[in-house]
Protein backbone atom coordinates (compact mmCIF):
# COMPACT_ATOMS: atom_id res chain seq x y z
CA UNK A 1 -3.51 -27.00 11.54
CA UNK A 2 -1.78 -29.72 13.14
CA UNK A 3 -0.50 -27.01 16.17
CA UNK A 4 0.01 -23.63 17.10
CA UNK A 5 0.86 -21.43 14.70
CA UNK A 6 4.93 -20.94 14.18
CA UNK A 7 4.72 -17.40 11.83
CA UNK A 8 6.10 -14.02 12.89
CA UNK A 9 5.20 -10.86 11.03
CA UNK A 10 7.87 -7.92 11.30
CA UNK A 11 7.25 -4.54 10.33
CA UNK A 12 9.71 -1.98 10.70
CA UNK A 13 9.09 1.95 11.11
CA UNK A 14 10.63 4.96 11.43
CA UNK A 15 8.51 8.24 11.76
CA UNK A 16 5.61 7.42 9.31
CA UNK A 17 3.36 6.91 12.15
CA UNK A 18 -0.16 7.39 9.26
CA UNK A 19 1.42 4.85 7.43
CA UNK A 20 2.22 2.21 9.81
CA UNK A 21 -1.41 2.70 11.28
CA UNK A 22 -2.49 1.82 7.74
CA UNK A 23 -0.48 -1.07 7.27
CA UNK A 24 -1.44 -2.57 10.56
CA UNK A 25 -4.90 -2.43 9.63
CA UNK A 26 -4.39 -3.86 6.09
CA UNK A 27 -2.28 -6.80 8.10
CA UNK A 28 -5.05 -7.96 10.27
CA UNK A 29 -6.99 -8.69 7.18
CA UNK A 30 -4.97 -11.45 6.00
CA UNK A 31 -6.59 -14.54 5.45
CA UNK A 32 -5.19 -16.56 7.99
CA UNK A 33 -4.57 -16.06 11.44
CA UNK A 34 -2.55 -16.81 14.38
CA UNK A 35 0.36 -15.00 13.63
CA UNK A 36 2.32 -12.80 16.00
CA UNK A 37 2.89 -9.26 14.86
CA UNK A 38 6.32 -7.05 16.02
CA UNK A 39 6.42 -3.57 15.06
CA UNK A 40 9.82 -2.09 15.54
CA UNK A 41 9.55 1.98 15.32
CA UNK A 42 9.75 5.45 16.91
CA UNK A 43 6.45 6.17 16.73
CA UNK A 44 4.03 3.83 18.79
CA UNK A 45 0.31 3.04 17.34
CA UNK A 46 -2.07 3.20 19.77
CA UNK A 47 -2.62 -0.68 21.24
CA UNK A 48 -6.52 0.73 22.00
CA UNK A 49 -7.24 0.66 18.66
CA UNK A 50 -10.22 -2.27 17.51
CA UNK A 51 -8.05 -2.10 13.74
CA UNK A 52 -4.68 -3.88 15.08
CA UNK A 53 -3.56 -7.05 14.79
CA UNK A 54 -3.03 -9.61 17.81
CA UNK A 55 -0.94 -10.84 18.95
CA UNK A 56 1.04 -7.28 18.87
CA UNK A 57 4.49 -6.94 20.13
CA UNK A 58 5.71 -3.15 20.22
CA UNK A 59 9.73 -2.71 19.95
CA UNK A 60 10.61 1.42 20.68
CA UNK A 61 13.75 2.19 18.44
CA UNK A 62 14.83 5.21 17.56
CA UNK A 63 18.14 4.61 15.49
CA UNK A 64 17.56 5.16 11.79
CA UNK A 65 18.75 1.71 11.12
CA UNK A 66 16.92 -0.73 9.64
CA UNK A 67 18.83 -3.90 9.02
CA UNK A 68 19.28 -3.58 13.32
CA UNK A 69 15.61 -2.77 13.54
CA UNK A 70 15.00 -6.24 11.79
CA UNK A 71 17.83 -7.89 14.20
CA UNK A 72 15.56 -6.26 17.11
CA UNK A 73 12.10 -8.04 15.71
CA UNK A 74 13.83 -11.00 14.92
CA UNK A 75 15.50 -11.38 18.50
CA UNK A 76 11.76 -10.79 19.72
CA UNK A 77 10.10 -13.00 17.78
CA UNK A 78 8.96 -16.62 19.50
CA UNK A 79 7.87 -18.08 15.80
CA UNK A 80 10.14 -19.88 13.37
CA UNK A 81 8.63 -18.58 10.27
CA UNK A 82 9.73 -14.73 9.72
CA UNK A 83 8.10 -12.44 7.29
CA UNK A 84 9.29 -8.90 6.98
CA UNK A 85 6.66 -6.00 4.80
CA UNK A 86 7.74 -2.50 5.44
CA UNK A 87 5.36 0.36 6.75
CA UNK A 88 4.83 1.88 3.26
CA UNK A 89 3.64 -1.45 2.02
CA UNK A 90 0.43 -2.94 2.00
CA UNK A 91 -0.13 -6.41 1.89
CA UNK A 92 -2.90 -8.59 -0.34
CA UNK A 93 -4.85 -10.80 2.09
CA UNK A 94 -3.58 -14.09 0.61
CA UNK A 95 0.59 -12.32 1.21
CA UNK A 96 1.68 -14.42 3.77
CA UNK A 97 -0.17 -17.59 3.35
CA UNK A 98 0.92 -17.65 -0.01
CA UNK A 99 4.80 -16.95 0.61
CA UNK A 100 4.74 -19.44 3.62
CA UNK A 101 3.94 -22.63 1.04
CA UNK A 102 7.23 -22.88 -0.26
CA UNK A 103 8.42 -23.31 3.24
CA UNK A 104 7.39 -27.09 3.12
CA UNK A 105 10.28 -27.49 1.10
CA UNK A 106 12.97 -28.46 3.63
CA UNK A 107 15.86 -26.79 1.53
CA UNK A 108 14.48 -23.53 1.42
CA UNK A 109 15.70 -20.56 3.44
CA UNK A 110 14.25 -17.52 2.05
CA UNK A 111 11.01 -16.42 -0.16
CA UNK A 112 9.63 -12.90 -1.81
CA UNK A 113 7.29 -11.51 -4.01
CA UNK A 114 6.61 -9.07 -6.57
CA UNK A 115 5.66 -5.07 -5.38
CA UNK A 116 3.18 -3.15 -7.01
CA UNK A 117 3.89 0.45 -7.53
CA UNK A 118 1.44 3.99 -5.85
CA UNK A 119 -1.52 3.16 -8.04
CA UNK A 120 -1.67 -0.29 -5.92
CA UNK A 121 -1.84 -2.21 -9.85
CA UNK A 122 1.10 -1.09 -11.89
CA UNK A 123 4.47 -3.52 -11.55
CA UNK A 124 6.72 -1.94 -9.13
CA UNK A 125 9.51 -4.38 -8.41
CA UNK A 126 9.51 -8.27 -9.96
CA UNK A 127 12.29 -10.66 -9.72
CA UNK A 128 15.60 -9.53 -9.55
CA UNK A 129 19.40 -11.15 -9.33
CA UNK A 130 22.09 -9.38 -7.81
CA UNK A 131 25.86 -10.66 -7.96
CA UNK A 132 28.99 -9.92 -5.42
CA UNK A 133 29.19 -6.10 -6.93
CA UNK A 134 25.44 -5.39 -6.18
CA UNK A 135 24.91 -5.08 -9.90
CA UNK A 136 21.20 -5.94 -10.52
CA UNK A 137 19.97 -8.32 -13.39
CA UNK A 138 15.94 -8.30 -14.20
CA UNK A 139 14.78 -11.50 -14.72
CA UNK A 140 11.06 -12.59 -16.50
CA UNK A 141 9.11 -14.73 -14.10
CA UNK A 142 5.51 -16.03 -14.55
CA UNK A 143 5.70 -18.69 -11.47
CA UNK A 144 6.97 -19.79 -8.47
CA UNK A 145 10.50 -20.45 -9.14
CA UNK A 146 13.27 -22.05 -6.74
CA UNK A 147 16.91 -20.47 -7.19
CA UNK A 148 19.71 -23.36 -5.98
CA UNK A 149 22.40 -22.35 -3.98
CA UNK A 150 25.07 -20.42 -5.74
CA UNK A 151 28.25 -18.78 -4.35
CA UNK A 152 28.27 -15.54 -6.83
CA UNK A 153 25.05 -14.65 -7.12
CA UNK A 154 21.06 -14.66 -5.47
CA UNK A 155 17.68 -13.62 -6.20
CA UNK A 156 16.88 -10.45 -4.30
CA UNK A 157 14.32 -10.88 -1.67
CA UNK A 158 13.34 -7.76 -1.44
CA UNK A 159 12.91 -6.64 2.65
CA UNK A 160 9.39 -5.20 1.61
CA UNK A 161 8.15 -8.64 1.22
CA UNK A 162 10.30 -11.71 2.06
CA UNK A 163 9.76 -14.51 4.66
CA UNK A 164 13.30 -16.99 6.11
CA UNK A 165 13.01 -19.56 8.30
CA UNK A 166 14.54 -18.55 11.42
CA UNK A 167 17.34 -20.76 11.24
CA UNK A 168 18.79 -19.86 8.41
CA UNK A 169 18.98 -16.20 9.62
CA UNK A 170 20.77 -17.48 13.11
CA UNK A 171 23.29 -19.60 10.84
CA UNK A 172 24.55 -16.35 8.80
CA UNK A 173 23.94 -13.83 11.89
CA UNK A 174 21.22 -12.32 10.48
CA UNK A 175 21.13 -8.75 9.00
CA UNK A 176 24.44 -6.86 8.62
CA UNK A 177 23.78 -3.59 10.40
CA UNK A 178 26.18 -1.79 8.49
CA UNK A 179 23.88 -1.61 6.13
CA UNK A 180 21.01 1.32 7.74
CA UNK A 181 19.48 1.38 4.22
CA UNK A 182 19.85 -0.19 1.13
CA UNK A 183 21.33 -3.73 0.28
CA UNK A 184 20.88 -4.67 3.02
CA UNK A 185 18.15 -7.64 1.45
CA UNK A 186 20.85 -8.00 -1.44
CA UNK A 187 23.63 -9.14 1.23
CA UNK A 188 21.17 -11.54 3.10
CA UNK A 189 19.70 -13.05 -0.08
CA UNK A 190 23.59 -13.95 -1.07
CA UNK A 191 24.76 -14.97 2.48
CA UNK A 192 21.74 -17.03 2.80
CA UNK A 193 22.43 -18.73 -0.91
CA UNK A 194 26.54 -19.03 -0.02
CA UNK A 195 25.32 -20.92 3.37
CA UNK A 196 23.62 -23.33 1.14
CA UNK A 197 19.62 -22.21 0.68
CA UNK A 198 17.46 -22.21 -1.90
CA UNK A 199 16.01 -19.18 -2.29
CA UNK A 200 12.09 -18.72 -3.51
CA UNK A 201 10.57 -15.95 -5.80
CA UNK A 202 6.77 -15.90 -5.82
CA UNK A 203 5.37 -13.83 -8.76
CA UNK A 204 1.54 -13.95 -7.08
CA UNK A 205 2.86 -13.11 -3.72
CA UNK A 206 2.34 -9.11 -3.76
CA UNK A 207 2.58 -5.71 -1.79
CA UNK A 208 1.20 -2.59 -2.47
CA UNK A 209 4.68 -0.59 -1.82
CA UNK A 210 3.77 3.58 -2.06
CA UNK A 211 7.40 4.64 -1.66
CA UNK A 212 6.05 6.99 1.39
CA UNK A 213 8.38 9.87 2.07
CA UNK A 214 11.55 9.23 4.14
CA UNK A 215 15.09 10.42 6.10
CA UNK A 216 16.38 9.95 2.56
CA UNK A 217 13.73 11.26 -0.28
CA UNK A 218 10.88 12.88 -0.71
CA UNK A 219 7.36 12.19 -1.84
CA UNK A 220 8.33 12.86 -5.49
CA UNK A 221 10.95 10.23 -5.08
CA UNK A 222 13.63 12.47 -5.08
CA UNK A 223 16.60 12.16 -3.04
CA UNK A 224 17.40 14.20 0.03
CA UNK A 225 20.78 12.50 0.43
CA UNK A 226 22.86 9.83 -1.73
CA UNK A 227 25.15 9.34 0.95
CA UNK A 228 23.26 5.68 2.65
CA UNK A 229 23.09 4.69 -0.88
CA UNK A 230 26.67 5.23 -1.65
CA UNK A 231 27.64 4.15 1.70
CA UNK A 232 26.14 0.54 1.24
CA UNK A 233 27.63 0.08 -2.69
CA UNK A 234 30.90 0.33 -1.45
CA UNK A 235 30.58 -1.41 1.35
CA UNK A 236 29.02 -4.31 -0.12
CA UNK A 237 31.95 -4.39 -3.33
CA UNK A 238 34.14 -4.38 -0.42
CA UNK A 239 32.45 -7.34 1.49
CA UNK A 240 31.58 -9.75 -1.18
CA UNK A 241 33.59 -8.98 -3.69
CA UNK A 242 37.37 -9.99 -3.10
CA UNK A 243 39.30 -10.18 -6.36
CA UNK A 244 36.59 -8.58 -8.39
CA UNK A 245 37.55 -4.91 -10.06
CA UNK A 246 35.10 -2.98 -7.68
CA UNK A 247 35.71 0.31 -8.99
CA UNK A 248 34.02 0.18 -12.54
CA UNK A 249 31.07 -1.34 -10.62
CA UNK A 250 31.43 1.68 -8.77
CA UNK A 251 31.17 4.13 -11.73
CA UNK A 252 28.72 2.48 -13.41
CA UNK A 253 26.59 3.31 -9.91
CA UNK A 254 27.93 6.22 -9.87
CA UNK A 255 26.72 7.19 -13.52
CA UNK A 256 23.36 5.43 -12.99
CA UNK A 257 22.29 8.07 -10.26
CA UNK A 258 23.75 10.31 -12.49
CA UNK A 259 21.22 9.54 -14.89
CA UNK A 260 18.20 9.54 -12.15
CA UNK A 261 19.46 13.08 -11.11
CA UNK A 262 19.19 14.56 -15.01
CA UNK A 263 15.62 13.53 -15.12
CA UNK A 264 14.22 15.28 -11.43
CA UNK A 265 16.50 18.26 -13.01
CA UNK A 266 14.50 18.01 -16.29
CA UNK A 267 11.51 17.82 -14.20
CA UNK A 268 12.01 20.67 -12.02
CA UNK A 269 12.70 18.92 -9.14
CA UNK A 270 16.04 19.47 -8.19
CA UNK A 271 18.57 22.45 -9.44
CA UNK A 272 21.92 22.12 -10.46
CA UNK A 273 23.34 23.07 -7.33
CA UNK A 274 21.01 20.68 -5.56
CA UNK A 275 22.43 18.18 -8.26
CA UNK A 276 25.87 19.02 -7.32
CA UNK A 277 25.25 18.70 -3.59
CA UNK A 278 23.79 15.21 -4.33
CA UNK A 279 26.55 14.48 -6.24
CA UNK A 280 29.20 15.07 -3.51
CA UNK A 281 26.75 12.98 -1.23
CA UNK A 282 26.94 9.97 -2.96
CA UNK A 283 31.10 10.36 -3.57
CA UNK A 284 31.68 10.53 0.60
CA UNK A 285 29.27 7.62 1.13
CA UNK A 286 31.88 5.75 -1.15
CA UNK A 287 34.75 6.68 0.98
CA UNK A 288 32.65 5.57 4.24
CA UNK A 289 31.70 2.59 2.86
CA UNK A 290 35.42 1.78 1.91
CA UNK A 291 36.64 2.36 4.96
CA UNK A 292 33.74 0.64 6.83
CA UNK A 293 35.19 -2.91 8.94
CA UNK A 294 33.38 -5.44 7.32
CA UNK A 295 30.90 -6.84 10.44
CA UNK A 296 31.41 -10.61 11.78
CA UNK A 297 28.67 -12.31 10.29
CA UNK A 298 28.16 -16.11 11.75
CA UNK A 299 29.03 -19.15 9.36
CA UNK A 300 27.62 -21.81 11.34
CA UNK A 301 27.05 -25.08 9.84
CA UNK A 302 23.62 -25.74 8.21
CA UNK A 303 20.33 -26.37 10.20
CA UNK A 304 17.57 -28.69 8.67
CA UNK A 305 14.98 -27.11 7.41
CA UNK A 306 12.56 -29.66 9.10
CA UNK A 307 9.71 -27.18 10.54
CA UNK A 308 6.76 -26.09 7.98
CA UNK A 309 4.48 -23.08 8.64
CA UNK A 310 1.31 -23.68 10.61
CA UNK A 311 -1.47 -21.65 10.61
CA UNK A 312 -5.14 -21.22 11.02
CA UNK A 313 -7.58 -19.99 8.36
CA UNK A 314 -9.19 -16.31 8.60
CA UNK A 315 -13.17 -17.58 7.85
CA UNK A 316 -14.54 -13.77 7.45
CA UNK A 317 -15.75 -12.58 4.39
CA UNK A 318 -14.78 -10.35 1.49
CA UNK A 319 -17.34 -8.31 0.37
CA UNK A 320 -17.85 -5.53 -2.73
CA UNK A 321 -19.34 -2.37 -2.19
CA UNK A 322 -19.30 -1.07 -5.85
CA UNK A 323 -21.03 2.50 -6.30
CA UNK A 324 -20.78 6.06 -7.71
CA UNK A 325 -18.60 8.39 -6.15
CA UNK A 326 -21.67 10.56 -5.05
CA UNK A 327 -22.77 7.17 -3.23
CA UNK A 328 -19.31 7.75 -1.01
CA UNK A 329 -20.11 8.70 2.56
CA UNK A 330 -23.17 6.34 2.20
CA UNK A 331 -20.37 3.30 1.39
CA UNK A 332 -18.20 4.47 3.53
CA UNK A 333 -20.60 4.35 6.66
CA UNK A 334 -21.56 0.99 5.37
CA UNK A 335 -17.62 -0.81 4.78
CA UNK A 336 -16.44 0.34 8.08
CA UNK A 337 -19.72 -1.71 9.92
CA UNK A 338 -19.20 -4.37 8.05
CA UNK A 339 -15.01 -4.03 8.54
CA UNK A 340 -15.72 -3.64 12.58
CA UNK A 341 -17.75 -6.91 12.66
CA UNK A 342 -15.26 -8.76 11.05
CA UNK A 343 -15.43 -8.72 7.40
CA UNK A 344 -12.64 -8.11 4.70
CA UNK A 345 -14.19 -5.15 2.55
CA UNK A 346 -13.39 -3.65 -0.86
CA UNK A 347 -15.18 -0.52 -2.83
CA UNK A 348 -15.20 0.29 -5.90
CA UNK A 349 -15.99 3.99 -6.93
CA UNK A 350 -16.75 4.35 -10.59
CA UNK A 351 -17.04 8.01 -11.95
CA UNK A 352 -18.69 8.90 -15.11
CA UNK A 353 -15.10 9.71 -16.63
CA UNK A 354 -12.35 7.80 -18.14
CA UNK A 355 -10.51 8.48 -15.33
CA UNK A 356 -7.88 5.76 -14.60
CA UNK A 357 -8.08 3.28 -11.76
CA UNK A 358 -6.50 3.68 -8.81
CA UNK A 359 -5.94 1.89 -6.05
CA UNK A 360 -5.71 3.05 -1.90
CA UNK A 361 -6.34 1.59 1.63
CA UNK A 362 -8.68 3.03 4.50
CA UNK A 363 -7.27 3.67 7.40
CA UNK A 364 -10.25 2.74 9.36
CA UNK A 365 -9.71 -0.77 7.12
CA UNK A 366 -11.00 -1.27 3.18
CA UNK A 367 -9.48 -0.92 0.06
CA UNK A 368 -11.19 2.00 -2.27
CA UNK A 369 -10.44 1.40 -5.81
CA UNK A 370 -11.49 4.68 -7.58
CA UNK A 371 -11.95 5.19 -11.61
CA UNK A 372 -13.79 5.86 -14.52
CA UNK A 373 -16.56 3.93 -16.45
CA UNK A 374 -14.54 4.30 -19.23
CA UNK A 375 -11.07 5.00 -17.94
CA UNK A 376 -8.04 2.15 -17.68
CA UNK A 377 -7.39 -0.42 -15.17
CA UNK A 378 -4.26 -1.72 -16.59
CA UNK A 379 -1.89 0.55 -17.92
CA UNK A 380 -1.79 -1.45 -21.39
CA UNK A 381 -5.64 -0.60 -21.92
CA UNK A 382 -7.11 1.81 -24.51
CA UNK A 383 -7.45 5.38 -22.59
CA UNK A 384 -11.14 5.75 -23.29
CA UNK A 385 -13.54 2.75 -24.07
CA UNK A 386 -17.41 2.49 -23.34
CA UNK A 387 -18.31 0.32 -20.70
CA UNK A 388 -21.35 -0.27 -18.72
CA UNK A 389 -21.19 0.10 -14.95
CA UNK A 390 -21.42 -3.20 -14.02
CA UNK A 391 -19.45 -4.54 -16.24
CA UNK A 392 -16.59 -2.03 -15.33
CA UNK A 393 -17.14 -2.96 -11.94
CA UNK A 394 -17.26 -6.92 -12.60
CA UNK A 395 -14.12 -6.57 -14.45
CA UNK A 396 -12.11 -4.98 -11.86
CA UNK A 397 -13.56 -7.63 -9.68
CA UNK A 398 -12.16 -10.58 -11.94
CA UNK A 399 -8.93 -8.41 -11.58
CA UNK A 400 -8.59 -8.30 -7.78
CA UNK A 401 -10.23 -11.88 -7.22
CA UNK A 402 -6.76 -13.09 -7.55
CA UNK A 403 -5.57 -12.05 -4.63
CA UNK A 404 -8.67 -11.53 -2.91
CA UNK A 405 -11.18 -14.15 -3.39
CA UNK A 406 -14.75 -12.73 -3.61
CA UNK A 407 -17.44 -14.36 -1.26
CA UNK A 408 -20.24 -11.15 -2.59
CA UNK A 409 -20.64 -8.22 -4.80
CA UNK A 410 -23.46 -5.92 -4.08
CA UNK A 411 -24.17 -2.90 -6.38
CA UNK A 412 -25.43 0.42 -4.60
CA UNK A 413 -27.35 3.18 -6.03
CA UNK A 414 -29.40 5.15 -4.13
CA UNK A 415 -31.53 4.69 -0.65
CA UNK A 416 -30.98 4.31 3.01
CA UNK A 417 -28.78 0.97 4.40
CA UNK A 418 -28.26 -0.78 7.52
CA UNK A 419 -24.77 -2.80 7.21
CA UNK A 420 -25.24 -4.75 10.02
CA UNK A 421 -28.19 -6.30 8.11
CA UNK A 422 -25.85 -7.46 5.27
CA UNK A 423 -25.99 -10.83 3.99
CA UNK A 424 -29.23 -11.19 5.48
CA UNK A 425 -30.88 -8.71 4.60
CA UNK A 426 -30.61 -9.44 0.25
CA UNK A 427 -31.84 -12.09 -2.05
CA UNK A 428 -28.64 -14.11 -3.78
CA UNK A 429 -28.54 -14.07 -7.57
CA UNK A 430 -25.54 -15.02 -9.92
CA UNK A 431 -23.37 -12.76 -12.26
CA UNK A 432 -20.65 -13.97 -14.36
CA UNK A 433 -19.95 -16.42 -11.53
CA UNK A 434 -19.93 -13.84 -8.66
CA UNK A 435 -22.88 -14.29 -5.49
CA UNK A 436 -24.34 -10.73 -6.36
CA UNK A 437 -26.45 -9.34 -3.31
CA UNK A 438 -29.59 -7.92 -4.86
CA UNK A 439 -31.87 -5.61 -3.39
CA UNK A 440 -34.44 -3.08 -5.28
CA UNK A 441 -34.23 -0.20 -2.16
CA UNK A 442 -30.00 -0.03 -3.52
CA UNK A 443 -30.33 -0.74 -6.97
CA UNK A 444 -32.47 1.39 -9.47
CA UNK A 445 -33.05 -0.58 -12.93
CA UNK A 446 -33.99 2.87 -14.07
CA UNK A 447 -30.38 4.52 -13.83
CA UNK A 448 -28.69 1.65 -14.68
CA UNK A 449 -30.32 1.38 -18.35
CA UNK A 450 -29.04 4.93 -18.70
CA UNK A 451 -25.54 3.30 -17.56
């Protein structure tokens, strides 16, 4: 690193105090370090905690508002380098080293990534385009890809994981707070791209996003309200879209949640009153959002782009606990010692069961990725094949080795373990590429034929 490092991570909150504690924790396991941290929420961690990242800068807010949240961490923030992840989102060690390399192109002003949905592997959210009427357009992406400038339309950067250089946010104004939820990453992705940025998508750059309970849904994903969401539609037709027909981009909104409404009815979710209530939710936010005054965003001209992110690398280890579910509280003892001196830790549970994979965080800091032997890791695969144990386990290994490079694997069985005797304490050996930590008090060649 040729000087300090110049990133600032912002994470915005509002009360999900469990699952900003989480996120924190996940955060300070990224793989590089140096990076300031602002948290911008109603509900405080606690700074005593050994699990937080530092430096940490604590912002109290208690408006439900999160495009002026963001304007509070980014008017905190010393760093040029900005990356936002929400408090319902966990981030992949390699997140922000890997969405800060397309900063060292000078043209760029904004970055994101792909989400993955609650089981932490399924696609959640990939690339997106949105144009002046906040109509949406999927787009197929298997790389980093660079989006030009372009007056009518912009990649979404999605405000659960997107980086800007600080610059480029000053030059617009930054976030539009008339926006408290909902486009308001569509309106900076096409300001930003109107002002003259490229804009970067980055298809290994991922969040675990859980969709966490909120002011406006539930846990079950459905809504409480429709009134932000029709609030911000019309207000953004009425923004960006001068001489565009914004009323049949309007109804085709309108019919859309229509359609999302039908199937929590279908479900059980919702009744048709609460359908009806909805309904009339989402038709007021449309008169608000008509009649909102269209906020003075800055048009200042361009900055140069001549700053690239500096950093330091994180030189802890990952390590693989990978056991049977009856080996839990043993594991579990065992990841947090190794987590509190330092290490990055995953653990894999395996069942006797095709049970599918799933994916979670620790709050006191691992990930836990729980399955069957002979149960699916991606959603594609057969729902029942035979697999050995370590093979199953080696596999998902190969699978999260992407985005968390492996440094060992040990495989536990049965007996008593001292983590603070780990690497030390094993022989090395090689499997399928992997340092496996081998040692014949953890591991009994007796089960494992039977596996």
């Amino acid at each position: 690193m040729a000087g300090p490092c110049n990133i600032s991570v912002i994470v915005v909150s509002h009360d999900r105090p469990d699952h900003l504690r989480k996120m924190l924790a996940c955060l300070r396991a990224q793989d590089i370090t140096g990076f300031e941290t602002i948290v911008v929420t109603n509900t405080p961690p606690d700074t005593k905690s050994s699990l937080l990242p530092k430096p940490l800068n604590i912002i109290q807010f208690d408006q439900n508002n999160i495009a002026k949240a963001r304007n509070l961490g980014i008017q905190a923030a010393r760093r040029e380098f900005l990356a936002f992840c929400d408090d319902d989102a966990l981030p992949d060690p390699g997140w922000l080293r890997k969405i800060m390399t397309v900063f060292e192109n000078s043209n760029i002003g904004g970055a994101s990534g792909f989400t993955r949905g609650r089981n932490g592997i399924s696609p959640q959210w990939g690339g997106v385009i949105t144009n002046q009427l906040a109509q949406e357009t999927k787009i197929k992406l298997q790389k980093t890809t660079v989006f030009e400038p372009d007056a009518g339309s912009a990649p979404i950067l999605i405000g659960t994981n997107c980086a800007f250089r600080k610059s480029a946010l000053a030059q617009i104004g930054n976030f539009d707070e008339g926006f408290s939820y909902y486009l308001d990453d569509s309106d900076i992705s096409l300001r930003l791209s109107q002002a003259g940025w490229a804009l970067a998508v980055l298809p290994d750059c991922q969040v675990h996003h859980s969709f966490a309970a909120s002011a406006v849904r539930h846990k079950n994903r459905v809504p409480k309200s429709l009134l932000a969401l029709g609030r911000s539609k019309a207000y953004f037709c009425k923004k960006h879209a001068q001489g565009l027909q914004i009323q049949p981009a309007l109804d085709e909104f309108c019919d859309t949640q229509n359609k999302r409404l039908n199937r929590h009815f279908l479900l059980g979710q919702i009744s048709s009153s609460g359908m009806r209530e909805l309904q009339e939710t989402l038709q007021t936010g449309f008169t608000q959002g008509a009649q909102y005054l269209i906020g003075l965003n800055e048009n200042k001209p361009k900055p140069r782009g001549k700053d690239i992110p500096l950093y330091d690398d994180n030189s802890s280890k990952h390590i693989v606990l990978a056991g049977r579910p009856r080996d839990h509280n043993k594991i579990s003892k065992m990841a947090k010692a190794l987590v509190t001196a330092g290490n990055r830790v995953s653990v894999i549970l395996l069942g006797y069961s095709p049970k599918y994979m799933q994916v979670s965080f620790e709050h006191c800091g691992y990930w836990r990725h729980s399955g069957g032997q002979f149960g699916k890791i991606n959603r594609s695969e057969p729902i029942w094949r035979w697999m050995g144990f370590k093979t199953k386990a080696l596999l998902e290994c190969q699978r999260i080795a992407k985005t968390r490079p492996i440094d060992f694997i040990t495989f536990l069985d049965s007996g008593d373990f001292n983590a603070s005797l780990l690497p030390q304490k094993f022989e090395m050996s090689s499997l399928n590429g992997y340092n496996v930590l081998v040692d014949s008090a953890l591991w009994s060649e007796q089960d494992n034929k039977h596996q």
